[in-house]
C-alpha atoms as a PDB file:
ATOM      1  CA  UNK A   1     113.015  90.842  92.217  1.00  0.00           C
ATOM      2  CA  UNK A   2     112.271  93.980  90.113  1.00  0.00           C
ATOM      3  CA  UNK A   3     110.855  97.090  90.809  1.00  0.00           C
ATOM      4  CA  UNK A   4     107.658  96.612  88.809  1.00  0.00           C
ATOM      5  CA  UNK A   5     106.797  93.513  91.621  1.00  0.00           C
ATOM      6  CA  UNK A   6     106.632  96.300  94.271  1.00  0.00           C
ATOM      7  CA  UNK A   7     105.780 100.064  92.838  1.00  0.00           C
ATOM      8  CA  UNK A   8     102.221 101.131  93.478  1.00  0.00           C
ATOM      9  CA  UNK A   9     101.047 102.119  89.973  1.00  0.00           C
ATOM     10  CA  UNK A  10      99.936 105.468  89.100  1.00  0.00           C
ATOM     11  CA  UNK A  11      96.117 105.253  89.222  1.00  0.00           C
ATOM     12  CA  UNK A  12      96.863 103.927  93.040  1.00  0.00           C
ATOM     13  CA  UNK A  13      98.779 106.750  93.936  1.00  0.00           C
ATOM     14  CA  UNK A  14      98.099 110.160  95.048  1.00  0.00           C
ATOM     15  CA  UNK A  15     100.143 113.170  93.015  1.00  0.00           C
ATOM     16  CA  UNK A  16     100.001 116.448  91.562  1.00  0.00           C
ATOM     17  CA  UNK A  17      99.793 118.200  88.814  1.00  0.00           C
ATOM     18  CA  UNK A  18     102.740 120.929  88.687  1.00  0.00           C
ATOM     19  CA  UNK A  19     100.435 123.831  88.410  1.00  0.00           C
ATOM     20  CA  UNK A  20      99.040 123.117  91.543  1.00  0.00           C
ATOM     21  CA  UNK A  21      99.856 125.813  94.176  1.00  0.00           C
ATOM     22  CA  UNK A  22     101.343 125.325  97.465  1.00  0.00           C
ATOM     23  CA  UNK A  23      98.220 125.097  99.763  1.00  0.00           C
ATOM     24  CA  UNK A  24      96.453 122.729  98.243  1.00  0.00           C
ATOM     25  CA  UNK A  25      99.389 120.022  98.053  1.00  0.00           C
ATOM     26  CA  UNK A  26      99.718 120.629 101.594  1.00  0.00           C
ATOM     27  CA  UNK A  27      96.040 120.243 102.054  1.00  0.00           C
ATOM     28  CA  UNK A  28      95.761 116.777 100.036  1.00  0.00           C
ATOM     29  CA  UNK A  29      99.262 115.574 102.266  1.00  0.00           C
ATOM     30  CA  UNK A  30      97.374 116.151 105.274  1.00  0.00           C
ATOM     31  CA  UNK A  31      93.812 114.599 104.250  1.00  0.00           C
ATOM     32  CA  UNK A  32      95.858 111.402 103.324  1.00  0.00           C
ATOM     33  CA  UNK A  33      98.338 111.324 105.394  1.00  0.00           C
ATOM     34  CA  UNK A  34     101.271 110.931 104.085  1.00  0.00           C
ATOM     35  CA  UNK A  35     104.541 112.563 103.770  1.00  0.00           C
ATOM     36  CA  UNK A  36     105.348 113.134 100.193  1.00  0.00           C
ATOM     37  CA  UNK A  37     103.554 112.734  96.390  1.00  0.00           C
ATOM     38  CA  UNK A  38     105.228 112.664  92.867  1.00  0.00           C
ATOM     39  CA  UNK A  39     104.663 116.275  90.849  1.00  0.00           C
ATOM     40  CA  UNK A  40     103.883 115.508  87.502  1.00  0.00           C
ATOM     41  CA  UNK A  41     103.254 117.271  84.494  1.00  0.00           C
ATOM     42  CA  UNK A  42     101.111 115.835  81.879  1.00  0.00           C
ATOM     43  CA  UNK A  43     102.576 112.204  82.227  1.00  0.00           C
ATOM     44  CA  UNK A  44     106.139 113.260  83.151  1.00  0.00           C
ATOM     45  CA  UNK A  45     107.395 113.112  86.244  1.00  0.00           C
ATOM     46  CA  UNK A  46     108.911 116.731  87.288  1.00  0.00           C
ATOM     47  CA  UNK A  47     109.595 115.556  90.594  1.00  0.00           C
ATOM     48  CA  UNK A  48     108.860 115.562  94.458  1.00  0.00           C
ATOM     49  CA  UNK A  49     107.002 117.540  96.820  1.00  0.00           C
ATOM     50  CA  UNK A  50     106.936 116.889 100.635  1.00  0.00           C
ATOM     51  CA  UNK A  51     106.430 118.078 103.569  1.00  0.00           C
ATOM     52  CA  UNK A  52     110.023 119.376 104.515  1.00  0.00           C
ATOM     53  CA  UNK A  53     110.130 120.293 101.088  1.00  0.00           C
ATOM     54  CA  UNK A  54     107.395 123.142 101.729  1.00  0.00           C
ATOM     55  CA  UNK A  55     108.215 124.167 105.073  1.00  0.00           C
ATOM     56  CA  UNK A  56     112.126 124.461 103.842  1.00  0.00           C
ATOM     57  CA  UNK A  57     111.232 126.550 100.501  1.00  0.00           C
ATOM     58  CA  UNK A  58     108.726 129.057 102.841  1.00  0.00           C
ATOM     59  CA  UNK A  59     111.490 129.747 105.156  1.00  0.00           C
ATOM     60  CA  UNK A  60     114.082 130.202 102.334  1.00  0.00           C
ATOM     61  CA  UNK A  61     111.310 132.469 100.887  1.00  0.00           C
ATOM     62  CA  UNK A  62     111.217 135.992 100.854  1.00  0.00           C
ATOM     63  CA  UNK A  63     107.546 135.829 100.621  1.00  0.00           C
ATOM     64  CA  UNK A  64     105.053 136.335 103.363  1.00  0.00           C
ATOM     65  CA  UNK A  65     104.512 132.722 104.256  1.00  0.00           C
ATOM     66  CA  UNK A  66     100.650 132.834 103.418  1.00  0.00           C
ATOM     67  CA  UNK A  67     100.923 134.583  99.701  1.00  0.00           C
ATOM     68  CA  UNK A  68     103.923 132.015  99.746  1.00  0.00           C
ATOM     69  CA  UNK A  69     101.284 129.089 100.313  1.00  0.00           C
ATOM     70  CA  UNK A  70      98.805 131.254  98.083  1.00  0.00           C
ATOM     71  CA  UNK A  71     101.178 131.923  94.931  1.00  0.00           C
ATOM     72  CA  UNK A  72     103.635 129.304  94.894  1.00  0.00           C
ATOM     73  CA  UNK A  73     103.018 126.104  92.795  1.00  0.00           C
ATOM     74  CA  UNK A  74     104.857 122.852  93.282  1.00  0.00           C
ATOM     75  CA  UNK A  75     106.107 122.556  89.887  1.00  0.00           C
ATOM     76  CA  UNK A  76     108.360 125.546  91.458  1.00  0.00           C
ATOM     77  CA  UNK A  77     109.905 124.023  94.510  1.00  0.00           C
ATOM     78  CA  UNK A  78     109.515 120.005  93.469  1.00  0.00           C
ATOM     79  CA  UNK A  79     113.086 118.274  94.257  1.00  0.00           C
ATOM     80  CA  UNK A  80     114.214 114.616  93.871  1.00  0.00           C
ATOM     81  CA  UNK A  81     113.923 115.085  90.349  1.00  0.00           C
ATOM     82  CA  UNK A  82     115.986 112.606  89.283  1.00  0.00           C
ATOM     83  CA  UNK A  83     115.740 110.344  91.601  1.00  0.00           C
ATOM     84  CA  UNK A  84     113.970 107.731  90.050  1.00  0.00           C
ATOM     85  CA  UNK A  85     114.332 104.097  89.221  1.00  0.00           C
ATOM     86  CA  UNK A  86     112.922 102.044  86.246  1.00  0.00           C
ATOM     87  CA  UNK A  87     110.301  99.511  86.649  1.00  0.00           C
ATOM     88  CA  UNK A  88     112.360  96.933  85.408  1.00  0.00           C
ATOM     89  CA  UNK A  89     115.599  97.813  88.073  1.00  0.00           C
ATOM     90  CA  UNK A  90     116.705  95.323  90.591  1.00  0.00           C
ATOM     91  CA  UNK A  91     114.464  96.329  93.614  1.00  0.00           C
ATOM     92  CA  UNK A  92     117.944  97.021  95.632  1.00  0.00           C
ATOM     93  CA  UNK A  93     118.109  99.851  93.377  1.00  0.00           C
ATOM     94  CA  UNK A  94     115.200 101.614  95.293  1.00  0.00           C
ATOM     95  CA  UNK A  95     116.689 101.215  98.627  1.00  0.00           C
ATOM     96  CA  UNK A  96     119.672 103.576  97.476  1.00  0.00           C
ATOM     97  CA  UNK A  97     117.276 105.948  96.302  1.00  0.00           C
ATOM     98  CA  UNK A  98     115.275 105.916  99.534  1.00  0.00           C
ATOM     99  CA  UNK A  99     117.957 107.628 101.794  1.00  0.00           C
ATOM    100  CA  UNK A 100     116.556 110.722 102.148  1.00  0.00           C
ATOM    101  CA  UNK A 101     112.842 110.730 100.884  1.00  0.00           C
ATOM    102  CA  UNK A 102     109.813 109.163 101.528  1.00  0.00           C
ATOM    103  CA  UNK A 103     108.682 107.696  97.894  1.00  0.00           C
ATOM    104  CA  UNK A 104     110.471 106.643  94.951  1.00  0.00           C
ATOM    105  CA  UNK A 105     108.906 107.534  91.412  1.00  0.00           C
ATOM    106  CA  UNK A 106     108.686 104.831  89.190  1.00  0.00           C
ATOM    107  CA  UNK A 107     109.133 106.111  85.499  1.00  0.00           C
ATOM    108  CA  UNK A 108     109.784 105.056  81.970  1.00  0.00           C
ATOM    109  CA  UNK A 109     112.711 105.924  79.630  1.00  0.00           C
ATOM    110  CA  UNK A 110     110.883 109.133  78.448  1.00  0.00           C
ATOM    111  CA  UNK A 111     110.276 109.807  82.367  1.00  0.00           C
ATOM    112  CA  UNK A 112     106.480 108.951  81.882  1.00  0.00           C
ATOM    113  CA  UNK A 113     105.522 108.342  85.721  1.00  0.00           C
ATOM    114  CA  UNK A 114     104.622 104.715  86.339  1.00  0.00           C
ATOM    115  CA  UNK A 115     104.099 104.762  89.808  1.00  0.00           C
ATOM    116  CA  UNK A 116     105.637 104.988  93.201  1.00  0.00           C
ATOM    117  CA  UNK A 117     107.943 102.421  95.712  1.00  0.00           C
ATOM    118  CA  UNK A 118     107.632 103.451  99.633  1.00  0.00           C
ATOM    119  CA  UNK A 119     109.693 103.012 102.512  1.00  0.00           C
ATOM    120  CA  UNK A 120     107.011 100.675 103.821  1.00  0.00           C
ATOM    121  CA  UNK A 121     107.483  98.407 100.568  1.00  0.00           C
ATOM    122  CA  UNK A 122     111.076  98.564 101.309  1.00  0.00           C
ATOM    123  CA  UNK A 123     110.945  97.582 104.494  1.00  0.00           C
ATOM    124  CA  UNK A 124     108.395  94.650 104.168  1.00  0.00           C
ATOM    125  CA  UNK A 125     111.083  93.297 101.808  1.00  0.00           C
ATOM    126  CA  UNK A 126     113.599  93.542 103.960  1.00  0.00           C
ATOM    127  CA  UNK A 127     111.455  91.798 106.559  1.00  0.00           C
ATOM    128  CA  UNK A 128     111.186  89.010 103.906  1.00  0.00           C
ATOM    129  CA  UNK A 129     114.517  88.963 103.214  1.00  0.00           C
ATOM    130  CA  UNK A 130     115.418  87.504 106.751  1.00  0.00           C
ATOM    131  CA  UNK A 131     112.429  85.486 107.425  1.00  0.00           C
ATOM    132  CA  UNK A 132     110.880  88.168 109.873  1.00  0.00           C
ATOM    133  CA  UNK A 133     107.434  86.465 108.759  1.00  0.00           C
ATOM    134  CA  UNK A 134     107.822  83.033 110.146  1.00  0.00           C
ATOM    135  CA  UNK A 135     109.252  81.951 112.876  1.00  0.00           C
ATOM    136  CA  UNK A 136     112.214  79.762 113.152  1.00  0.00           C
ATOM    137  CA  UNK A 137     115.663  79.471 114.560  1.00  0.00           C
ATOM    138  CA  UNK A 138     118.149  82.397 113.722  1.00  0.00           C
ATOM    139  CA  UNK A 139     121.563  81.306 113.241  1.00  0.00           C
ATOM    140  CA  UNK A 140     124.706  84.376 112.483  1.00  0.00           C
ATOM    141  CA  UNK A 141     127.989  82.578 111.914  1.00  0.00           C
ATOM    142  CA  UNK A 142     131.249  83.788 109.818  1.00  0.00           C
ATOM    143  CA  UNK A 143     133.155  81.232 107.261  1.00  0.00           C
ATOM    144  CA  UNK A 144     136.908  82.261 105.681  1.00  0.00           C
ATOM    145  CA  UNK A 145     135.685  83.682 102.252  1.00  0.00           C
ATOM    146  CA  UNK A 146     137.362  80.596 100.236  1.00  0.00           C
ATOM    147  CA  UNK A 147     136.147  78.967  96.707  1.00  0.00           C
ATOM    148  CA  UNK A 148     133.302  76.610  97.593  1.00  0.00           C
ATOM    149  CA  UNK A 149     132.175  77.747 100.985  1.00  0.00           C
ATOM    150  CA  UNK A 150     128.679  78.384  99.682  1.00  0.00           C
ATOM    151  CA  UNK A 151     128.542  75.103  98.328  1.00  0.00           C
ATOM    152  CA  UNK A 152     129.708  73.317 101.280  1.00  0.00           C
ATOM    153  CA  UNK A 153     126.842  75.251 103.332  1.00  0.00           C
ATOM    154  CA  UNK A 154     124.059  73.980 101.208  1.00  0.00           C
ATOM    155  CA  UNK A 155     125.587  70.077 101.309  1.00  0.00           C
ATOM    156  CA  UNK A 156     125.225  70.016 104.757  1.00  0.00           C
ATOM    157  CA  UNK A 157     121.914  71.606 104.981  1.00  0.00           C
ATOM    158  CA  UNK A 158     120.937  69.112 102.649  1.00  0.00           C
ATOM    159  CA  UNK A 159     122.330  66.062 104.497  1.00  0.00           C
ATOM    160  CA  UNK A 160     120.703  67.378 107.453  1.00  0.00           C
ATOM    161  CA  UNK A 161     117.348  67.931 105.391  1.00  0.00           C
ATOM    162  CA  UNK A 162     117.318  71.437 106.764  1.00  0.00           C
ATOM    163  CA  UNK A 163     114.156  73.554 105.749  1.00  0.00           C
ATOM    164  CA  UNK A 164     115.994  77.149 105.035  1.00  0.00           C
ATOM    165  CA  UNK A 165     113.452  79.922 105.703  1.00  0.00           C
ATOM    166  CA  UNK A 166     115.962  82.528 104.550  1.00  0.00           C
ATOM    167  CA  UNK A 167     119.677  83.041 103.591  1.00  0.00           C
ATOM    168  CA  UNK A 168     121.878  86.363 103.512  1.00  0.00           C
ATOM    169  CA  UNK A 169     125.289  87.220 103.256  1.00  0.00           C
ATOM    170  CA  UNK A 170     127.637  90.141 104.417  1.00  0.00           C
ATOM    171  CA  UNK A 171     131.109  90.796 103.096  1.00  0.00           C
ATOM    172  CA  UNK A 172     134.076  92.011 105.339  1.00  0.00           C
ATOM    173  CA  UNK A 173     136.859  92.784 102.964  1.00  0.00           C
ATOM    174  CA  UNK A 174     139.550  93.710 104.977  1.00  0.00           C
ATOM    175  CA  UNK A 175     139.406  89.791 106.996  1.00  0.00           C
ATOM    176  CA  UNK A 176     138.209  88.137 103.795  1.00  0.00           C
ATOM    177  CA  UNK A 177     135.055  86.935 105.890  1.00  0.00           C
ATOM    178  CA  UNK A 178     131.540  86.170 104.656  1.00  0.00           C
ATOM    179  CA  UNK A 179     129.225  86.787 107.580  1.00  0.00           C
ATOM    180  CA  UNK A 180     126.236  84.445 106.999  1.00  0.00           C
ATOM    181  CA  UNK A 181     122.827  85.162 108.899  1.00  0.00           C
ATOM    182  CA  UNK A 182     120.387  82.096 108.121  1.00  0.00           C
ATOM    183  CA  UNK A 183     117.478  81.093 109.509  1.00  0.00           C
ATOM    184  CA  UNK A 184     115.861  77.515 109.556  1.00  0.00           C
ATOM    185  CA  UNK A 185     112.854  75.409 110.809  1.00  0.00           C
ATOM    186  CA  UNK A 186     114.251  74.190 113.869  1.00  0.00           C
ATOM    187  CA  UNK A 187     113.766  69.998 114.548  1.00  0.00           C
ATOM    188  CA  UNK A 188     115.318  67.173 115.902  1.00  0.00           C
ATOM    189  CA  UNK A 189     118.347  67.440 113.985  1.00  0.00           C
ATOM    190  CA  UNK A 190     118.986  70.935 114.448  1.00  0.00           C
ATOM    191  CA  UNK A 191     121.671  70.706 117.099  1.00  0.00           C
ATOM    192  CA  UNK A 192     123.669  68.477 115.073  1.00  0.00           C
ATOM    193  CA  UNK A 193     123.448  70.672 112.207  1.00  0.00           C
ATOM    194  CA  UNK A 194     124.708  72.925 114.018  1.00  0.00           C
ATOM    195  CA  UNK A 195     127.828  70.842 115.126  1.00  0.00           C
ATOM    196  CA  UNK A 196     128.223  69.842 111.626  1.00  0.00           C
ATOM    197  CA  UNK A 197     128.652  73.565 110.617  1.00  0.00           C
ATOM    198  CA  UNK A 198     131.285  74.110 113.180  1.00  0.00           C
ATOM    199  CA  UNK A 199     132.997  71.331 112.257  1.00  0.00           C
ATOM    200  CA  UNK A 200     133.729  72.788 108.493  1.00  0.00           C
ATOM    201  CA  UNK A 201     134.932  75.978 109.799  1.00  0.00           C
ATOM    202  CA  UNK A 202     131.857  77.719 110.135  1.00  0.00           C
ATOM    203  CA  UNK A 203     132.077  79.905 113.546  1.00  0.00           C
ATOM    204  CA  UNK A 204     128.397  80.266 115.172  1.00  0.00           C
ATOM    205  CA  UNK A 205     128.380  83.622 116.786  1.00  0.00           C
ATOM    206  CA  UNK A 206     124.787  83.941 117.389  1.00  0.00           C
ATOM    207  CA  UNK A 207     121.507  81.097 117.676  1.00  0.00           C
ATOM    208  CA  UNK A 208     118.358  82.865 118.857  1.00  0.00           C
ATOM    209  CA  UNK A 209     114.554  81.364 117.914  1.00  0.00           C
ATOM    210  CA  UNK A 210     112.560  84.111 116.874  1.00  0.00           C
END
């Protein structure tokens, strides 16, 4: 999945231009409710203003806070300036990015702003990612990270006609384990799928419907 599948584009969005002072970015934040907007200038993206952003730069300034709010323009304290992501980047790429901001910019290679991601996009991914959506039965077991493993998984779901709502892996290095978390539409031959998995050196470690 790319970026582009998830931003919000740019007429959708709320931002500001960088000329715009202080007070009235804090006012539009408030009206809308939200925690942070892309500054742009013209078309380019010059960066991020937020909430913390504001309050941080008044008490760093050594301006009254209300000619601070008065005089100051966000073009002056935007941050996160480069941290953007292309509309064509794998949409993991925006979950790195997210660590410690609200919104993502979306721009171009001349930094033209495209749009924005959000942690709520992020996280209704994620939510898709491991079948949050629909219910089923949740199965976490570990396999010896060997050729083939992945391979033998998906001949035994398939002899066992197993519906897979959602598959994902995690790596332990140090014990050369894959840690599998899948989840499937649970039936009559669940159980013996089950066994089956066991039975090739797959260790259940945790079944739960949800």
């Amino acid at each position: 999945m790319f970026v582009k599948s998830v931003m919000i584009p740019k007429h959708k969005t709320y931002f500001v231009e960088d000329q715009v002072f202080v007070k009235e970015a804090l006012e539009l934040l408030e009206q809308h409710e939200i925690d942070g907007m892309p500054v742009i200038k013209g078309d380019t993206y010059k960066g991020l203003v937020t909430k913390n952003t504001i309050f941080e730069a008044a008490f760093h300034s050594n301006k009254e806070k209300q000619v601070f709010m008065d005089t100051t323009t966000v073009g002056e304290i935007a941050t996160a300036q480069e941290n953007t992501v292309n509309e064509n980047d794998g949409f993991e790429e925006t979950v790195i990015k997210m660590k410690n901001v609200p919104i993502v910019a979306v721009v171009d290679d001349a930094k033209r702003f495209l749009g924005i991601v959000t942690r709520y996009e992020v996280l209704d991914q994620f939510q898709s990612v491991f079948g949050m959506n629909k219910k089923g039965l949740r199965i976490v077991f570990s396999s010896v990270e060997t050729e083939g493993r992945i391979l033998r998984l998906s001949e035994i779901t398939r002899q066992f006609h197993q519906n897979i709502i959602s598959l994902t892996t995690f790596d332990d290095s140090d014990k050369l384990v894959r840690r599998i978390v899948m989840k499937v539409v649970d039936n009559e031959d669940t159980q013996k799928y089950i066994q089956k998995l066991e039975k090739n050196g797959f260790k259940v470690l945790d079944i739960k419907r949800t």
